[in-house]
N, C-alpha and C. Protein backbone atom coordinates (compact mmCIF):
# COMPACT_ATOMS: atom_id res chain seq x y z
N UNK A 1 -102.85 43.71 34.40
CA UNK A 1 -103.78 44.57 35.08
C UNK A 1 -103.77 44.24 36.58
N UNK A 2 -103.77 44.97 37.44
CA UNK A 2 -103.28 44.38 38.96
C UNK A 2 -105.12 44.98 39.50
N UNK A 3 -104.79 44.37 40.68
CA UNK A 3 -105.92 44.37 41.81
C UNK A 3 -106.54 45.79 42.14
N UNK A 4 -107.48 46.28 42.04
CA UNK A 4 -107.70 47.90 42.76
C UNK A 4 -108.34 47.75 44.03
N UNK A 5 -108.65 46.23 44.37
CA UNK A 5 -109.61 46.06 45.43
C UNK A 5 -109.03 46.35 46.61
N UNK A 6 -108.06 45.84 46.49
CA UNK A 6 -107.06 46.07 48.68
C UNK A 6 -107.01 47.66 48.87
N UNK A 7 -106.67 48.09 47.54
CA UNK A 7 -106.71 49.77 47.79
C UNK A 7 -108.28 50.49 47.86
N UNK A 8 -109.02 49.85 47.16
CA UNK A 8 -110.45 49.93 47.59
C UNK A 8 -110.74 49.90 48.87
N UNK A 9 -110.98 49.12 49.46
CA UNK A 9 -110.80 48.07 51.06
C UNK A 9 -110.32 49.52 51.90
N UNK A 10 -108.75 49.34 52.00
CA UNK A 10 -108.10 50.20 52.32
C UNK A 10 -108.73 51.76 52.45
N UNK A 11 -108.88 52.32 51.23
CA UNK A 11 -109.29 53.62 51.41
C UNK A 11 -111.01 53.56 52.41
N UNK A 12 -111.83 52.82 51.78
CA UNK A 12 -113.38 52.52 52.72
C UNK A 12 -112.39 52.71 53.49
N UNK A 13 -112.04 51.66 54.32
CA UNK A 13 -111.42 51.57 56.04
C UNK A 13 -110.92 52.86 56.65
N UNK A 14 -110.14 53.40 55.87
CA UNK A 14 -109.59 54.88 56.32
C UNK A 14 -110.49 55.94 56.24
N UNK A 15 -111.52 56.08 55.66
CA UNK A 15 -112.24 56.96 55.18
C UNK A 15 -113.52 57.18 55.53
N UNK A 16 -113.62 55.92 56.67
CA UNK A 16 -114.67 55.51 56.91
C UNK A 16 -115.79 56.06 58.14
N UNK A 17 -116.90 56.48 58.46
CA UNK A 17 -116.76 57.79 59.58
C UNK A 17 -117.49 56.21 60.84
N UNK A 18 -117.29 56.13 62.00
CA UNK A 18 -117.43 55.36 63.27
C UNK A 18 -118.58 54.31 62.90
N UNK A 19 -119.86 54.99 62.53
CA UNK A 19 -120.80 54.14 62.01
C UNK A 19 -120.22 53.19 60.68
N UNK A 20 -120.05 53.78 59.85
CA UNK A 20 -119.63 53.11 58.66
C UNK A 20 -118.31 51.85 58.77
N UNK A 21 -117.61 52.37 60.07
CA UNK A 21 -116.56 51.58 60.24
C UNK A 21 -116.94 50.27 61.12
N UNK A 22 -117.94 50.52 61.92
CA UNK A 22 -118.77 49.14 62.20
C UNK A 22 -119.35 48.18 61.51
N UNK A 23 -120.20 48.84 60.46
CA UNK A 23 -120.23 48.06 59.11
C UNK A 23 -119.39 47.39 58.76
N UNK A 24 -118.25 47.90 58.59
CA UNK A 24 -117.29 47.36 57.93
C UNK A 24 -116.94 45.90 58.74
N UNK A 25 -116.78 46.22 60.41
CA UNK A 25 -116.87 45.29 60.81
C UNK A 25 -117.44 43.89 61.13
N UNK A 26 -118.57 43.99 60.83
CA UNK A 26 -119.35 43.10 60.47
C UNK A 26 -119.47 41.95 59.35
N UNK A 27 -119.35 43.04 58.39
CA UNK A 27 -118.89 42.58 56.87
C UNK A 27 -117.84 42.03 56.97
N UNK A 28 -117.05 42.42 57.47
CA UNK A 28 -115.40 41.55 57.57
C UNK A 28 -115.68 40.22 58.58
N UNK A 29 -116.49 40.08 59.94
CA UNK A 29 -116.52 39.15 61.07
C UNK A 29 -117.56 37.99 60.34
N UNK A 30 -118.72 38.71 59.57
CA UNK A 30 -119.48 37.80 58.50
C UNK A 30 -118.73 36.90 57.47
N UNK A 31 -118.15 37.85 56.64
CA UNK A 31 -117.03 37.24 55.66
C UNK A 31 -116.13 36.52 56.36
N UNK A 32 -115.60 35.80 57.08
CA UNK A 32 -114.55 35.26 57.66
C UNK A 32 -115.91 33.84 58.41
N UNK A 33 -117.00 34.31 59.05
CA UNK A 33 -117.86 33.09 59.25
C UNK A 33 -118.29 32.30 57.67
N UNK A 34 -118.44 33.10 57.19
CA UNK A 34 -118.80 32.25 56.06
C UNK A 34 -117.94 31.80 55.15
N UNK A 35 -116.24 32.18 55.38
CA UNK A 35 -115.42 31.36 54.70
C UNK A 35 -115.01 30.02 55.87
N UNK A 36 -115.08 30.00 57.06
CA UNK A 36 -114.94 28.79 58.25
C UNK A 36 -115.60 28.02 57.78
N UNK A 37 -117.24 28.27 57.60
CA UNK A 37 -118.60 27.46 56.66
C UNK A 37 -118.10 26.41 56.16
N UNK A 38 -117.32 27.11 55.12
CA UNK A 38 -116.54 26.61 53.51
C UNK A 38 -115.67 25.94 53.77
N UNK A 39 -114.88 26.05 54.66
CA UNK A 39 -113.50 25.22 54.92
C UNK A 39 -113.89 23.80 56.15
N UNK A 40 -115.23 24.04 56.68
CA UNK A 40 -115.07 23.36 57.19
C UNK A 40 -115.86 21.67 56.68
N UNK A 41 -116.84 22.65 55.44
CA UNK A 41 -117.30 21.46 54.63
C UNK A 41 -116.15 20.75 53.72
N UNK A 42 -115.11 21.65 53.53
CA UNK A 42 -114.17 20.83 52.37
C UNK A 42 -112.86 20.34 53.43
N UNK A 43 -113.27 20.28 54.63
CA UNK A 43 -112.24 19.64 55.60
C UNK A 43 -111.19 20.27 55.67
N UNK A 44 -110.90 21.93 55.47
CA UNK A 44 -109.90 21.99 55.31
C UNK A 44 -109.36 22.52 57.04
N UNK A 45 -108.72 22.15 57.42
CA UNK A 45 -109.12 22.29 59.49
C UNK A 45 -108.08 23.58 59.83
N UNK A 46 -106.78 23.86 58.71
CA UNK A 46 -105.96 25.37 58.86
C UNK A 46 -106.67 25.99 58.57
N UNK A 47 -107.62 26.32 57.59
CA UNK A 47 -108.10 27.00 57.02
C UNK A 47 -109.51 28.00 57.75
N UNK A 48 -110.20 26.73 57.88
CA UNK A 48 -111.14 26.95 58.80
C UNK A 48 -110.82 27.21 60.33
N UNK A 49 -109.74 27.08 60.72
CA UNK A 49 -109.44 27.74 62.15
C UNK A 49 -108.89 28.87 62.11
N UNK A 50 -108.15 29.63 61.26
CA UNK A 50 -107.90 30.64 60.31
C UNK A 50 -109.29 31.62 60.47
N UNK A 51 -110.41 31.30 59.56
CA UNK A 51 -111.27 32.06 59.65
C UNK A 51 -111.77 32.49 60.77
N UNK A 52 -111.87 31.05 61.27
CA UNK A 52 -112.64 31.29 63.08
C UNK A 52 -112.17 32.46 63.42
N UNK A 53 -110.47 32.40 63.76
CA UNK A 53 -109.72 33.29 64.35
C UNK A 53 -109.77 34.38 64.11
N UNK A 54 -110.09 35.18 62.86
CA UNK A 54 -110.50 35.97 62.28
C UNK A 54 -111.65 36.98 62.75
N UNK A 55 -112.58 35.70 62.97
CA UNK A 55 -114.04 36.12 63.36
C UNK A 55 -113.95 36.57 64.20
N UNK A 56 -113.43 35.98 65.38
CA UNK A 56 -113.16 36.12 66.70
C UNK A 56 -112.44 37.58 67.56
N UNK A 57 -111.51 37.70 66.71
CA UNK A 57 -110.71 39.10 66.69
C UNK A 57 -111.87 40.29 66.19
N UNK A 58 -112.24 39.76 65.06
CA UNK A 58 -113.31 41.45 65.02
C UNK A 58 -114.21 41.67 65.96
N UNK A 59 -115.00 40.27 66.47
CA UNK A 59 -116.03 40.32 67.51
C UNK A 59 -115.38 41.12 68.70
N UNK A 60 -114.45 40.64 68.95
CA UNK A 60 -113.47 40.82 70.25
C UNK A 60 -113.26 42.75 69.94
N UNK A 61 -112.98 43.25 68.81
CA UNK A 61 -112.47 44.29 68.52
C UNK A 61 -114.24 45.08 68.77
N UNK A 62 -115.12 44.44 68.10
CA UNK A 62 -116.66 45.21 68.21
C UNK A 62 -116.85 45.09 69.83
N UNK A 63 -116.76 44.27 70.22
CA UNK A 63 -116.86 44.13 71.84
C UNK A 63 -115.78 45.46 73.01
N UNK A 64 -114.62 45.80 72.53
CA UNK A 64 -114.17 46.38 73.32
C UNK A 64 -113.99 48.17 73.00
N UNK A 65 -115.10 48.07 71.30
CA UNK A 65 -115.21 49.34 71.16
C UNK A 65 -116.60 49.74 71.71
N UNK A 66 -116.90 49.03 72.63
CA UNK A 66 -118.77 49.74 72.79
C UNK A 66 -117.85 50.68 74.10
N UNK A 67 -118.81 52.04 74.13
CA UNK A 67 -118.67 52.89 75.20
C UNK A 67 -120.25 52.64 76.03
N UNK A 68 -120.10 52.24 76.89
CA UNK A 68 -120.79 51.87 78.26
C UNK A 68 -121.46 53.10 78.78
N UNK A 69 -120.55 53.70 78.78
CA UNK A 69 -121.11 55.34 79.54
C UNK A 69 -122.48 55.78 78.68
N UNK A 70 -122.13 55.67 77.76
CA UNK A 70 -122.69 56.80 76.46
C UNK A 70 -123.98 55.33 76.25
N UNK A 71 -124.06 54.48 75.94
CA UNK A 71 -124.23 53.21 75.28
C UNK A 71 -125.48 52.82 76.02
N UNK A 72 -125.28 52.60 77.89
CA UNK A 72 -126.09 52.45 78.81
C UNK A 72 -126.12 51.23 78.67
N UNK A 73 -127.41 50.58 78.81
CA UNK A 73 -127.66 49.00 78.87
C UNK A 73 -127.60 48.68 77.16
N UNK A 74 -127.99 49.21 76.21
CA UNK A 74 -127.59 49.18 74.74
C UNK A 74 -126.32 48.19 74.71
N UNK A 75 -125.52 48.91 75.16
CA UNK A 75 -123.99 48.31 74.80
C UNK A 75 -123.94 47.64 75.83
N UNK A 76 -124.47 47.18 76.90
CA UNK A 76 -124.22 45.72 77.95
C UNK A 76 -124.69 45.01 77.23
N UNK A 77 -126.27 44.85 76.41
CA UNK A 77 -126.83 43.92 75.73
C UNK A 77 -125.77 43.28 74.38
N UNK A 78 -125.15 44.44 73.93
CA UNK A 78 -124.55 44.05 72.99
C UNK A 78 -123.07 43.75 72.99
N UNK A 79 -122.42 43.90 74.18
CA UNK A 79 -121.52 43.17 74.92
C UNK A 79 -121.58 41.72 75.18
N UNK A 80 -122.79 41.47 75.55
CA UNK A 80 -123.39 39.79 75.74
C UNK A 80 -123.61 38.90 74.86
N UNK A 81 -124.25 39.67 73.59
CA UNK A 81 -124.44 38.91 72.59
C UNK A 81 -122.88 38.73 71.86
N UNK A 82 -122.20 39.70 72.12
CA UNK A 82 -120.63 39.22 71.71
C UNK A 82 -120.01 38.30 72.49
N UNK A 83 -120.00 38.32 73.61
CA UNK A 83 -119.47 36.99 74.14
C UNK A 83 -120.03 36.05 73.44
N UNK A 84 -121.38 35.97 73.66
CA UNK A 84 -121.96 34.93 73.38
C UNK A 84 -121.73 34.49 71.82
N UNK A 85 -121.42 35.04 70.87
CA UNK A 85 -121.11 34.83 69.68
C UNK A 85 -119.82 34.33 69.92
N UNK A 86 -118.78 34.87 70.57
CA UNK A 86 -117.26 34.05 70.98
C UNK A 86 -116.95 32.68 71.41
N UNK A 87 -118.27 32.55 71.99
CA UNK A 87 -118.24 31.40 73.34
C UNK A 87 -119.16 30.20 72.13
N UNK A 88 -119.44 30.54 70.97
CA UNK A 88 -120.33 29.87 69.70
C UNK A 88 -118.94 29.55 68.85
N UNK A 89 -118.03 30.82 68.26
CA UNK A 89 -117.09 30.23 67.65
C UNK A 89 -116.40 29.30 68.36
N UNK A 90 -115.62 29.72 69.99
CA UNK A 90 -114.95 28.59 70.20
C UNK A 90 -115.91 27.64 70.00
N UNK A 91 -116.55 27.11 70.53
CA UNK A 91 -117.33 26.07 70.60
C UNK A 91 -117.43 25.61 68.94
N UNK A 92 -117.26 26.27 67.92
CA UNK A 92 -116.98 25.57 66.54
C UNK A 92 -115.71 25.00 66.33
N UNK A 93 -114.90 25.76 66.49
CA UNK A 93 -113.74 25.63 65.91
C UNK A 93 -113.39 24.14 66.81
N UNK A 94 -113.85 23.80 67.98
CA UNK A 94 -113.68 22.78 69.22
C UNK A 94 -114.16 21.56 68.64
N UNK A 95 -115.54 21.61 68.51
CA UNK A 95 -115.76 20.81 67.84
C UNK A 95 -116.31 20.44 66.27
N UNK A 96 -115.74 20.80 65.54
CA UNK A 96 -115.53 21.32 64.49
C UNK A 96 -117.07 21.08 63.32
N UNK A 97 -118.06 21.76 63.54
CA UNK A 97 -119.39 21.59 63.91
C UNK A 97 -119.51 22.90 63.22
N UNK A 98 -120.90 22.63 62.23
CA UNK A 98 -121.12 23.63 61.68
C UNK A 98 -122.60 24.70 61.94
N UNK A 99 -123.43 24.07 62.86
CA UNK A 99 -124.62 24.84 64.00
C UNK A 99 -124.16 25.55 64.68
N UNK A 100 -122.89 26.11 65.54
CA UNK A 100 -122.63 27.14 65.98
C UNK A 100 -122.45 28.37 65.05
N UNK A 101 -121.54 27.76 63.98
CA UNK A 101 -121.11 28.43 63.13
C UNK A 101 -122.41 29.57 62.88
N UNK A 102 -123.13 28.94 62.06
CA UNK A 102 -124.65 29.08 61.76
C UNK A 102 -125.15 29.93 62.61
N UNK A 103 -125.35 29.46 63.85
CA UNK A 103 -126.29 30.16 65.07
C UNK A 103 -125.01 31.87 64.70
N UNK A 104 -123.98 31.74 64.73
CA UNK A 104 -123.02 32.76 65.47
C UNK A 104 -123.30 33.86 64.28
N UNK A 105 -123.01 33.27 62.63
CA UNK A 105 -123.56 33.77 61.22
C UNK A 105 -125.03 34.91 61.69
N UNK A 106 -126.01 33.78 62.02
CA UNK A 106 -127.38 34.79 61.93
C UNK A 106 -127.65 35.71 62.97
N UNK A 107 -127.00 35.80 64.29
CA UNK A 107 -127.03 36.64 65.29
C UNK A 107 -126.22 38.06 64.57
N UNK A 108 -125.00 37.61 63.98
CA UNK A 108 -124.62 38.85 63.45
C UNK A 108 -125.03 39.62 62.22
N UNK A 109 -125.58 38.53 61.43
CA UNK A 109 -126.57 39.17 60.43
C UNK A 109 -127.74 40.01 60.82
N UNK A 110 -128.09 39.44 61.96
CA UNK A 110 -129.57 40.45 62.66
C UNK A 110 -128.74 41.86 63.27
N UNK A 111 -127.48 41.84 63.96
CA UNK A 111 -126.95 42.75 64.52
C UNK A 111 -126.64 43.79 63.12
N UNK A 112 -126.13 43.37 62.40
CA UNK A 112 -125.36 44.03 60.92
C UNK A 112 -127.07 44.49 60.52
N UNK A 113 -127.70 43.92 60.53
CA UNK A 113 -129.34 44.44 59.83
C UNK A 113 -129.45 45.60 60.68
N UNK A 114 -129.42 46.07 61.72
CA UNK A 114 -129.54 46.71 62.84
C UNK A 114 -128.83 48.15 62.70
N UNK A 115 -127.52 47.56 62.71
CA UNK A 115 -126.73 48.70 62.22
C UNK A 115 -127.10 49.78 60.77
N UNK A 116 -127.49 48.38 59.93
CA UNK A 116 -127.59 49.27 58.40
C UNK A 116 -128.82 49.76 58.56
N UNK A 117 -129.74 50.09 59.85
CA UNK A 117 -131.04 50.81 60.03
C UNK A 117 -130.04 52.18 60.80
N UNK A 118 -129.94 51.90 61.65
CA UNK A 118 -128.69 52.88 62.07
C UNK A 118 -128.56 53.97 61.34
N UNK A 119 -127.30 53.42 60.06
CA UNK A 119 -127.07 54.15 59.16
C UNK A 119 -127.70 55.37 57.98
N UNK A 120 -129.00 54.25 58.10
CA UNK A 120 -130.05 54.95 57.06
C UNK A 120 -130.84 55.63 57.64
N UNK A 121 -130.87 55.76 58.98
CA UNK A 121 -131.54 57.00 59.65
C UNK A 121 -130.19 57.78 60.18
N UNK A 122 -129.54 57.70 60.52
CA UNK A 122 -128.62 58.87 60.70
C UNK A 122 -128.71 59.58 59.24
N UNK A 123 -128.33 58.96 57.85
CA UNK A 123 -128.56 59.79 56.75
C UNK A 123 -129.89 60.57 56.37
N UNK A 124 -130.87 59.86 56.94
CA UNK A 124 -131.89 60.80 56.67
C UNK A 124 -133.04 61.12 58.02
N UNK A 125 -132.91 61.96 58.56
CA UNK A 125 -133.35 62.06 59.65
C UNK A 125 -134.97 62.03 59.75
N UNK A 126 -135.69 61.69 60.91
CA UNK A 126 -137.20 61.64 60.95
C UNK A 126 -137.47 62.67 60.32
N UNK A 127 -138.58 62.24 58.93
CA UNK A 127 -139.19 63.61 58.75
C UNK A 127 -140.46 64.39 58.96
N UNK A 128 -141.04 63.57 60.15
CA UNK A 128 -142.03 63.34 60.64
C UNK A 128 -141.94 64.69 61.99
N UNK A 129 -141.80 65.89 62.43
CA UNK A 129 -141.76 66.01 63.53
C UNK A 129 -142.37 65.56 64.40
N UNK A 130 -143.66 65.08 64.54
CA UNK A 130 -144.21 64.44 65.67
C UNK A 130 -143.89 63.08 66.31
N UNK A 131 -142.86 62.35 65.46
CA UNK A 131 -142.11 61.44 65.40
C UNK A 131 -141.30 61.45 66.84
N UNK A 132 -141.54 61.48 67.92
CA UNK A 132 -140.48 61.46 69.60
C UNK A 132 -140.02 60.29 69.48
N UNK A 133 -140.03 59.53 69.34
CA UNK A 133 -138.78 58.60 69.95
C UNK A 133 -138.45 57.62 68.39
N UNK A 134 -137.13 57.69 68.85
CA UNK A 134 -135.81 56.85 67.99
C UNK A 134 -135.33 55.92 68.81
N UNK A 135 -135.12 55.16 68.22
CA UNK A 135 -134.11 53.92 68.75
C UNK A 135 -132.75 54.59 68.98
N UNK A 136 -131.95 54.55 69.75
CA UNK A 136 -131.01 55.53 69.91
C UNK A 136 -129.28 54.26 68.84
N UNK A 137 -128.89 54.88 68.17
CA UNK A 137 -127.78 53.67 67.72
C UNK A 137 -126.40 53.99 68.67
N UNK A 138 -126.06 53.60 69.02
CA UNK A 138 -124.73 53.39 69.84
C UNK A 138 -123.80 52.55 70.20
N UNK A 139 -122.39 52.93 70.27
CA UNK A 139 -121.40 51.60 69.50
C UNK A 139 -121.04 51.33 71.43
């Protein structure tokens, strides 16, 4: 019986509409912090620099997809907190220390919480008309 998951994976990823594909990113930059976690309690130091690297690239990839124009100070704030999540992994992988890790984990868990509010109001819109202002979501 073979794997359906990579083709799972795969199709989400392709199929996926801009919001949803940020998710994804997250989930993938999360999953990769919390396998570094793992490797770095069982000493394994390829492994866990592996993940880092991992992490690092999606952050880097969420970081250079924000549009500025459209985004405003939104996406400067969240430009910063990506460095600043970068400037946490190196600083793990450096000293091979698992409190950055951690700190870098729950910043993106609050960001990923953020998003999946995002999501669930784009699917269902205020149904409140007197309802004026939204948090505006923007990548």
């Amino acid at each position: 019986m073979s794997n359906k998951y990579p083709t799972y994976v795969e199709e989400e990823v392709l199929n996926a509409t801009p919001l949803k594909f940020v998710q994804l990113l997250y989930r993938g930059a999360l999953d990769s912090i919390a396998a570094a976690r793992r490797y770095l309690r069982l000493g394994d130091i390829r492994a866990r620099s592996l993940a880092i690297s991992k992490a690092m690239r999606i952050v880097t990839e969420l970081s250079l997809a924000l549009d500025h124009q459209v985004g405003g100070e939104l996406s400067n704030k969240l430009a910063e907190l990506y460095h600043y999540v970068e400037t946490l992994l190196i600083k793990a992988n450096r000293e091979q220390r698992d409190p950055p890790l951690a700190e870098a984990e729950r910043l993106l868990e609050t960001l990923g919480e953020a998003w999946e509010i995002c999501a669930q109001d784009s699917e269902h819109p205020a149904s409140h008309p007197d309802q004026k202002e939204q948090v505006p979501c923007a990548s």
